[in-house]
Structures are given as structure tokens and as C-alpha cells.
C-alpha atoms as a PDB file:
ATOM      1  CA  UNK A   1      15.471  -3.584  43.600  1.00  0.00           C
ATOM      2  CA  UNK A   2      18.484  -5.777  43.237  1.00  0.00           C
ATOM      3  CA  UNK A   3      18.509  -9.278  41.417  1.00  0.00           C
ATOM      4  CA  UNK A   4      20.962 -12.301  41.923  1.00  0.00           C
ATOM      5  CA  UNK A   5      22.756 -13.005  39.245  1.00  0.00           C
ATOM      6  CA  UNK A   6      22.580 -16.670  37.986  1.00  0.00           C
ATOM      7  CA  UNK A   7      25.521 -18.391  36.156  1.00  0.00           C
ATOM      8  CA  UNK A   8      23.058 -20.230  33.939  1.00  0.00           C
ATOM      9  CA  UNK A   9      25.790 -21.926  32.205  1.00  0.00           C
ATOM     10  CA  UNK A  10      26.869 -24.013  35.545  1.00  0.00           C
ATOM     11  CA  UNK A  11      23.053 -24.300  37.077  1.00  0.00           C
ATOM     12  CA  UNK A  12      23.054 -27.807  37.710  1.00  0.00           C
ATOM     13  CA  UNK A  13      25.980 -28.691  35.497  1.00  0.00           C
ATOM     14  CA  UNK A  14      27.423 -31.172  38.530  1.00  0.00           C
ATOM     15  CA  UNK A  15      24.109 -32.988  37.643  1.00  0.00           C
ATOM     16  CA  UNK A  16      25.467 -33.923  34.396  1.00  0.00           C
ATOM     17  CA  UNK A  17      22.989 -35.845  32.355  1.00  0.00           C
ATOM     18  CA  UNK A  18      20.191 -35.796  34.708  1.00  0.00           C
ATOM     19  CA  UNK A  19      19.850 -31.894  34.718  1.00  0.00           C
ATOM     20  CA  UNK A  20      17.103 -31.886  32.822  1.00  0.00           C
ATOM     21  CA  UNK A  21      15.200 -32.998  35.608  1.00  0.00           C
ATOM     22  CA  UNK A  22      15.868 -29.748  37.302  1.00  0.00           C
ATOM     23  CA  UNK A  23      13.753 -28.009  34.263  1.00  0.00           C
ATOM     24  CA  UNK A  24      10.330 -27.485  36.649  1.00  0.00           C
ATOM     25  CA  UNK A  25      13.286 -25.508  39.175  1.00  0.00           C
ATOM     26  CA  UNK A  26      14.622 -23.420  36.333  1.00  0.00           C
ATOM     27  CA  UNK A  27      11.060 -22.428  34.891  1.00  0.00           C
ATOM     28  CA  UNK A  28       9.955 -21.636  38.436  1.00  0.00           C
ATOM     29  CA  UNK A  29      12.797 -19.373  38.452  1.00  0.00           C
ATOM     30  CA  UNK A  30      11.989 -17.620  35.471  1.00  0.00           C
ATOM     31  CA  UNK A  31       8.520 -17.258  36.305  1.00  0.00           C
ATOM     32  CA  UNK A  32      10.463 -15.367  39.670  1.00  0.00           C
ATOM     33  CA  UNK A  33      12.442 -13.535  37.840  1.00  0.00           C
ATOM     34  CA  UNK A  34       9.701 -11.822  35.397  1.00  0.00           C
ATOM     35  CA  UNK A  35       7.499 -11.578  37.905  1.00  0.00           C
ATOM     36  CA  UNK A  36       9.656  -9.334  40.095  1.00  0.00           C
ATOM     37  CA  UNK A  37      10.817  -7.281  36.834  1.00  0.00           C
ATOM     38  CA  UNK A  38       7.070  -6.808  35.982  1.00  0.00           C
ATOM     39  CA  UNK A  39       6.152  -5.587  39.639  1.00  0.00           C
ATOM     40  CA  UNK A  40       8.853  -2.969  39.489  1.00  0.00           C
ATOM     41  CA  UNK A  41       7.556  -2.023  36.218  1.00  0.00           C
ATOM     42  CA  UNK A  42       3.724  -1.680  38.242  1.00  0.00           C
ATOM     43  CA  UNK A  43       5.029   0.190  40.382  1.00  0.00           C
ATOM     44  CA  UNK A  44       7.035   2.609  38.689  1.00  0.00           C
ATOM     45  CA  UNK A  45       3.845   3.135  36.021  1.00  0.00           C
ATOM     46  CA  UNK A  46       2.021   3.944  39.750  1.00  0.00           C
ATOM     47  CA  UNK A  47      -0.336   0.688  39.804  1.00  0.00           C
ATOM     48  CA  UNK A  48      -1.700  -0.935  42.964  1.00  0.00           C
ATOM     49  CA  UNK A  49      -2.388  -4.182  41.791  1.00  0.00           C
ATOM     50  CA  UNK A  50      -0.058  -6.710  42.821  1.00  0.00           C
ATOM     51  CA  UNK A  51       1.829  -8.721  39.891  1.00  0.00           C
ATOM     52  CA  UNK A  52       0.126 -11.970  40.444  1.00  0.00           C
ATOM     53  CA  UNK A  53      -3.297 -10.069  40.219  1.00  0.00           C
ATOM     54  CA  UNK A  54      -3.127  -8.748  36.699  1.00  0.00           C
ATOM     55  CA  UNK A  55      -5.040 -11.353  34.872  1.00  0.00           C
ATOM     56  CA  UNK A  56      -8.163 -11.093  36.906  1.00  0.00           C
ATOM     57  CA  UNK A  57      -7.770  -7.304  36.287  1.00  0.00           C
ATOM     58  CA  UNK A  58      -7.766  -7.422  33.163  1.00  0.00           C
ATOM     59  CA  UNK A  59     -10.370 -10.118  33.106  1.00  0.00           C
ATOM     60  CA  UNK A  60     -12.733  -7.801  34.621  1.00  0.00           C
ATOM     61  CA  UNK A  61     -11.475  -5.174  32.478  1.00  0.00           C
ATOM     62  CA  UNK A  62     -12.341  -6.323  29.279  1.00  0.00           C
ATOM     63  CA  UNK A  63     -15.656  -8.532  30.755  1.00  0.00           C
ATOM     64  CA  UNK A  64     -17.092  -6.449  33.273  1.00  0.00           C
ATOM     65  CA  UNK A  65     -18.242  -7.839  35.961  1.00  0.00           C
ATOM     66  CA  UNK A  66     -17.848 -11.632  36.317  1.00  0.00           C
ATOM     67  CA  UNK A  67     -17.763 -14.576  38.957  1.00  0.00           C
ATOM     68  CA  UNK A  68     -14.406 -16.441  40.378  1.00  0.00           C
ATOM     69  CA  UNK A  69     -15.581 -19.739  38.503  1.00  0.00           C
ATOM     70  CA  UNK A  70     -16.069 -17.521  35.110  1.00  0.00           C
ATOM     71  CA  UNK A  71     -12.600 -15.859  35.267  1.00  0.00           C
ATOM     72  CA  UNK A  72     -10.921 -19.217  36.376  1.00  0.00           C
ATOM     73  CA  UNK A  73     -12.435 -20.939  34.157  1.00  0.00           C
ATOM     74  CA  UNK A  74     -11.770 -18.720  31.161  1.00  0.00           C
ATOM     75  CA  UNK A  75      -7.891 -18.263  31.741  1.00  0.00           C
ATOM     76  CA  UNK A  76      -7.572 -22.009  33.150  1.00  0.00           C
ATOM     77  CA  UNK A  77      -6.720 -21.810  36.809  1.00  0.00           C
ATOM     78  CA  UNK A  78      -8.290 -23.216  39.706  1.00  0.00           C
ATOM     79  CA  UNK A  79     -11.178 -21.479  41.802  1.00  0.00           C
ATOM     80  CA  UNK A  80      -9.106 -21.225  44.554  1.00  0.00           C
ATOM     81  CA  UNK A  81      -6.041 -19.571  42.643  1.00  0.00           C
ATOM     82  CA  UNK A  82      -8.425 -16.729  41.218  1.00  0.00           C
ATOM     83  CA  UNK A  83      -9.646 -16.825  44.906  1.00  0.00           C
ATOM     84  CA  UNK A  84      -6.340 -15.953  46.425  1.00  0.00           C
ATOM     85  CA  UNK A  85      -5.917 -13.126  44.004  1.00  0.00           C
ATOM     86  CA  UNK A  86      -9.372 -11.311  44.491  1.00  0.00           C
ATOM     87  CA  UNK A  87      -9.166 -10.661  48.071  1.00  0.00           C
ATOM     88  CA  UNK A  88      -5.901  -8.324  48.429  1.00  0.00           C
ATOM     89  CA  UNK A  89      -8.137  -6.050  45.206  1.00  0.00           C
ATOM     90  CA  UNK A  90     -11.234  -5.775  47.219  1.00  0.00           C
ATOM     91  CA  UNK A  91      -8.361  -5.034  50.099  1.00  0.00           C
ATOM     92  CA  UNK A  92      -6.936  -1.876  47.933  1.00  0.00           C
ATOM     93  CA  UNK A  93     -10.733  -0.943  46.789  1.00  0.00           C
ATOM     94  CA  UNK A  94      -9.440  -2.011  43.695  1.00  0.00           C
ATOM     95  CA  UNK A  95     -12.540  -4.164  43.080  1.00  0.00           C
ATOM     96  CA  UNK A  96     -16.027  -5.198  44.732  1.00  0.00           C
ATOM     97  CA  UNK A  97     -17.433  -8.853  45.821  1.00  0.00           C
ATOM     98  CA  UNK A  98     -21.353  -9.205  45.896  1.00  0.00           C
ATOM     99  CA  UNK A  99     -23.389 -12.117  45.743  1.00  0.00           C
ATOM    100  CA  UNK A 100     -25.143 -13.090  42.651  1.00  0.00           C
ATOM    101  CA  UNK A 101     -28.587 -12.365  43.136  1.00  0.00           C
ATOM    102  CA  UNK A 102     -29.450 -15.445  40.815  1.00  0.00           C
ATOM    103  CA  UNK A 103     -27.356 -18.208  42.724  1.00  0.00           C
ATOM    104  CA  UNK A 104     -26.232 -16.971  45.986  1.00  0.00           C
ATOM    105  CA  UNK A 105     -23.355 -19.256  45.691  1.00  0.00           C
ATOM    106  CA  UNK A 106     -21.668 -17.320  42.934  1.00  0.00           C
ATOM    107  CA  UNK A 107     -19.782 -14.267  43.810  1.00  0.00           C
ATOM    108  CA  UNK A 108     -19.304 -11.432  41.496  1.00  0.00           C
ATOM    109  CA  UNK A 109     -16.608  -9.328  41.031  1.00  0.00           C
ATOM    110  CA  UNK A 110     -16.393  -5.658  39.153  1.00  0.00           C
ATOM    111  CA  UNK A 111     -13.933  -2.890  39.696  1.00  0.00           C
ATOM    112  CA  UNK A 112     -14.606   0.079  41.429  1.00  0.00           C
ATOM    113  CA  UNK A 113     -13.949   3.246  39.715  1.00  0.00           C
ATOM    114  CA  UNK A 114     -10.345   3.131  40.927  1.00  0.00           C
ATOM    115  CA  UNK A 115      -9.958  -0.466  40.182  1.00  0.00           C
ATOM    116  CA  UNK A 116     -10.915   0.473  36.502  1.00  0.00           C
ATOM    117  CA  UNK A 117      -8.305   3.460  36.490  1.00  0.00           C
ATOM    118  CA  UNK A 118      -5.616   1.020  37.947  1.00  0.00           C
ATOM    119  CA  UNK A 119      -6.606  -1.303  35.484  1.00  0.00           C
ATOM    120  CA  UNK A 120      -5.908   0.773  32.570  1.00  0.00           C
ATOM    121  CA  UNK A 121      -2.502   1.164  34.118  1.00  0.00           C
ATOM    122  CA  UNK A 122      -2.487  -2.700  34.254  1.00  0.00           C
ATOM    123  CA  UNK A 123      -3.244  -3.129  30.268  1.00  0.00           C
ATOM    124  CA  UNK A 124      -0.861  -0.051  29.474  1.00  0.00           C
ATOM    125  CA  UNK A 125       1.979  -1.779  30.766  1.00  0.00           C
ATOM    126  CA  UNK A 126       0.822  -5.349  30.037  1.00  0.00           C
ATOM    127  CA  UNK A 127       1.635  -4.242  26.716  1.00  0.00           C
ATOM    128  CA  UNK A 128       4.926  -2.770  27.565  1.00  0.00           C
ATOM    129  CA  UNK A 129       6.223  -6.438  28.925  1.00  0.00           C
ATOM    130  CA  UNK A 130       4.115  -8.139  26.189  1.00  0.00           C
ATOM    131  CA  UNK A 131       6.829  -5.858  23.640  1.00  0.00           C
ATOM    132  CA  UNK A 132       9.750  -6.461  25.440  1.00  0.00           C
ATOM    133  CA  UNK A 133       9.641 -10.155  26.143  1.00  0.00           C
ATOM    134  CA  UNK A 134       8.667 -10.033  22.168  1.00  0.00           C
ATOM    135  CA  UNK A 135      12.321  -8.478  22.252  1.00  0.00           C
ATOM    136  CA  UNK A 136      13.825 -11.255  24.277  1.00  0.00           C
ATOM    137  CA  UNK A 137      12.152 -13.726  21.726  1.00  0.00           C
ATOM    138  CA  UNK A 138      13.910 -12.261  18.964  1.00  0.00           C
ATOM    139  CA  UNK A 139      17.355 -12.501  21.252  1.00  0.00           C
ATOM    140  CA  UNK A 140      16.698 -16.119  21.835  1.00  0.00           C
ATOM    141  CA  UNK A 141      16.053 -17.000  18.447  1.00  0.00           C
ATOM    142  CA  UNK A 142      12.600 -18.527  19.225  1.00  0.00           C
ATOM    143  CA  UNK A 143       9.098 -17.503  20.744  1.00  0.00           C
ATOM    144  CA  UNK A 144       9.420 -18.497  24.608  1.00  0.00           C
ATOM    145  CA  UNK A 145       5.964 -18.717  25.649  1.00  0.00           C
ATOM    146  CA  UNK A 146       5.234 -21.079  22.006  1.00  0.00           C
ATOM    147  CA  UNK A 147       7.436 -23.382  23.324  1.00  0.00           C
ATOM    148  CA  UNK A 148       5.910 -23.246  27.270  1.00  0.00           C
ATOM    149  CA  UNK A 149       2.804 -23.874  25.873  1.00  0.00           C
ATOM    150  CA  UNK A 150       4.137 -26.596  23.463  1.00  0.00           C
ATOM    151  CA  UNK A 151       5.803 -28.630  25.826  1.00  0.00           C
ATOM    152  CA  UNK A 152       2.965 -28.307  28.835  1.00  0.00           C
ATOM    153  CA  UNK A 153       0.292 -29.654  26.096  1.00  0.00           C
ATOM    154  CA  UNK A 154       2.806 -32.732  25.001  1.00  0.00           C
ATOM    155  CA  UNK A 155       2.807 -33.648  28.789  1.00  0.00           C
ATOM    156  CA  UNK A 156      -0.450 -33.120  29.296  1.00  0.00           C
ATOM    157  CA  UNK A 157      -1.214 -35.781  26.477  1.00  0.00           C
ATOM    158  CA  UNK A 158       1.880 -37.661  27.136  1.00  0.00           C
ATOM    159  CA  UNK A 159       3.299 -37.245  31.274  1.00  0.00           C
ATOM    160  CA  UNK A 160       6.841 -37.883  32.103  1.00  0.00           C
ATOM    161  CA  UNK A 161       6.017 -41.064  33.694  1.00  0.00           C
ATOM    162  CA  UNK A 162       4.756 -43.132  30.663  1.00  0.00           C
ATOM    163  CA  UNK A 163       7.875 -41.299  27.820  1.00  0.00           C
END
């Protein structure tokens, strides 16, 4: 897989002072970026699941089984986010949809035997990109995903429209 190289030290440098506006563009980059390095890193461990299903795997990993509202709920996304990433598992057999006999509203969701095997594969290298963005940290002086967090709860409580 080949990656485009990004001269981050001229991205948006004719914008002069108003590149900072461009910061949504350069996160959604990143976010790009790491997710295509962490699917090649599925793959070559020999998982199924698709990068931008490995929460609700191992959601259902560590929960069992569990409905679209619990799991979005839990890792706060929308319904129709977790939605979107349930139906190309049940696709690769990877996990099962029923109705909850309770509320027949709900859907449930568990993994099938080879869902939980993939899964395992999931969490095994989870833990591999967990170490080496712990790596990059340590390169950049500063925990990355601390300072995500930081600045999306300061706009939450204060939005770019009333700094």
C-alpha cells in the first residue's frame, strides 16, 4: 500500500494566519492516515473486520451480546454510525442480528464463533497500535489523543462561534 507524502511544514502555509482554520482538514487527515496504517496492520495479522468496525468488535467482545443503542451509546456515537458498521460483520458472518425478544424494536448483536476468533485478532492488534502510537507520543513530546480529547471538550463547552 503506498501513502502520499505530505509536506506538513507548507500545508496551508499560503493561508498565513488563518490556517488554523484548516485544523478540522488536517485532523481528518490524520484520522485517514491511521486508519489506512491500522487496516494494513488487520490485514496482515489475517482479520476480516474492516478498520472502521473495530470498536463494535470489541464492544461485543468484552460485553457479549448487546443492542446498536447500547454500544452507541456506551462509546458515544450515533445509532446510525454503529448502524453503518454492523451490517458489513453480519455480511462476513462475523456477527449475528436478532430481535430482542423483550422490545422488538431493539436489535441485538453477538459474534458468531468466527466473529469471536476475528475479534481476538482485533484486541491483539488493538494493542499493537495502542503501543505504537504510545511511541509516536513520546516522539511528539505530548500524549495526542489527551489533547484531541482536551480540545473537543473545550468546544463542546465553549464553540468556535462564541471564543
Amino acid at each position: 500500500m503506498t501513502y502520499t507524502m505530505v509536506d506538513h511544514d507548507r500545508a496551508f502555509s499560503y493561508l498565513s494566519e488563518i490556517r488554523p482554520a484548516f485544523l478540522g482538514h488536517l485532523a481528518s487527515r490524520l484520522d485517514t492516515l491511521i486508519g489506512r496504517q491500522t487496516k494494513a496492520m488487520l490485514i496482515h495479522a489475517g482479520a476480516q473486520t474492516p478498520g472502521r468496525s473495530v470498536s463494535v468488535m470489541l464492544f461485543l467482545l468484552k460485553h457479549g451480546e448487546a443492542s446498536i443503542a447500547d454500544m452507541a451509546r456506551r462509546d458515544g456515537q450515533s445509532h446510525q454510525l454503529v448502524a453503518s458498521r454492523i451490517g458489513p460483520l453480519e455480511k462476513l458472518g462475523l456477527l449475528a442480528v436478532s430481535v430482542d425478544p423483550d422490545d422488538e424494536r431493539r436489535k441485538l448483536c453477538r459474534l458468531t464463533s468466527d466473529g469471536r476468533a476475528d475479534a481476538k485478532i482485533v484486541e491483539r492488534v488493538s494493542r499493537e497500535v495502542a503501543r505504537t502510537l504510545s511511541t509516536l507520543n513520546q516522539e511528539l513530546g505530548f500524549d495526542l489523543m489527551d489533547a484531541i480529547e482536551l480540545a473537543e471538550k473545550s468546544l463542546s463547552r465553549i464553540p468556535l462561534y462564541e471564543r
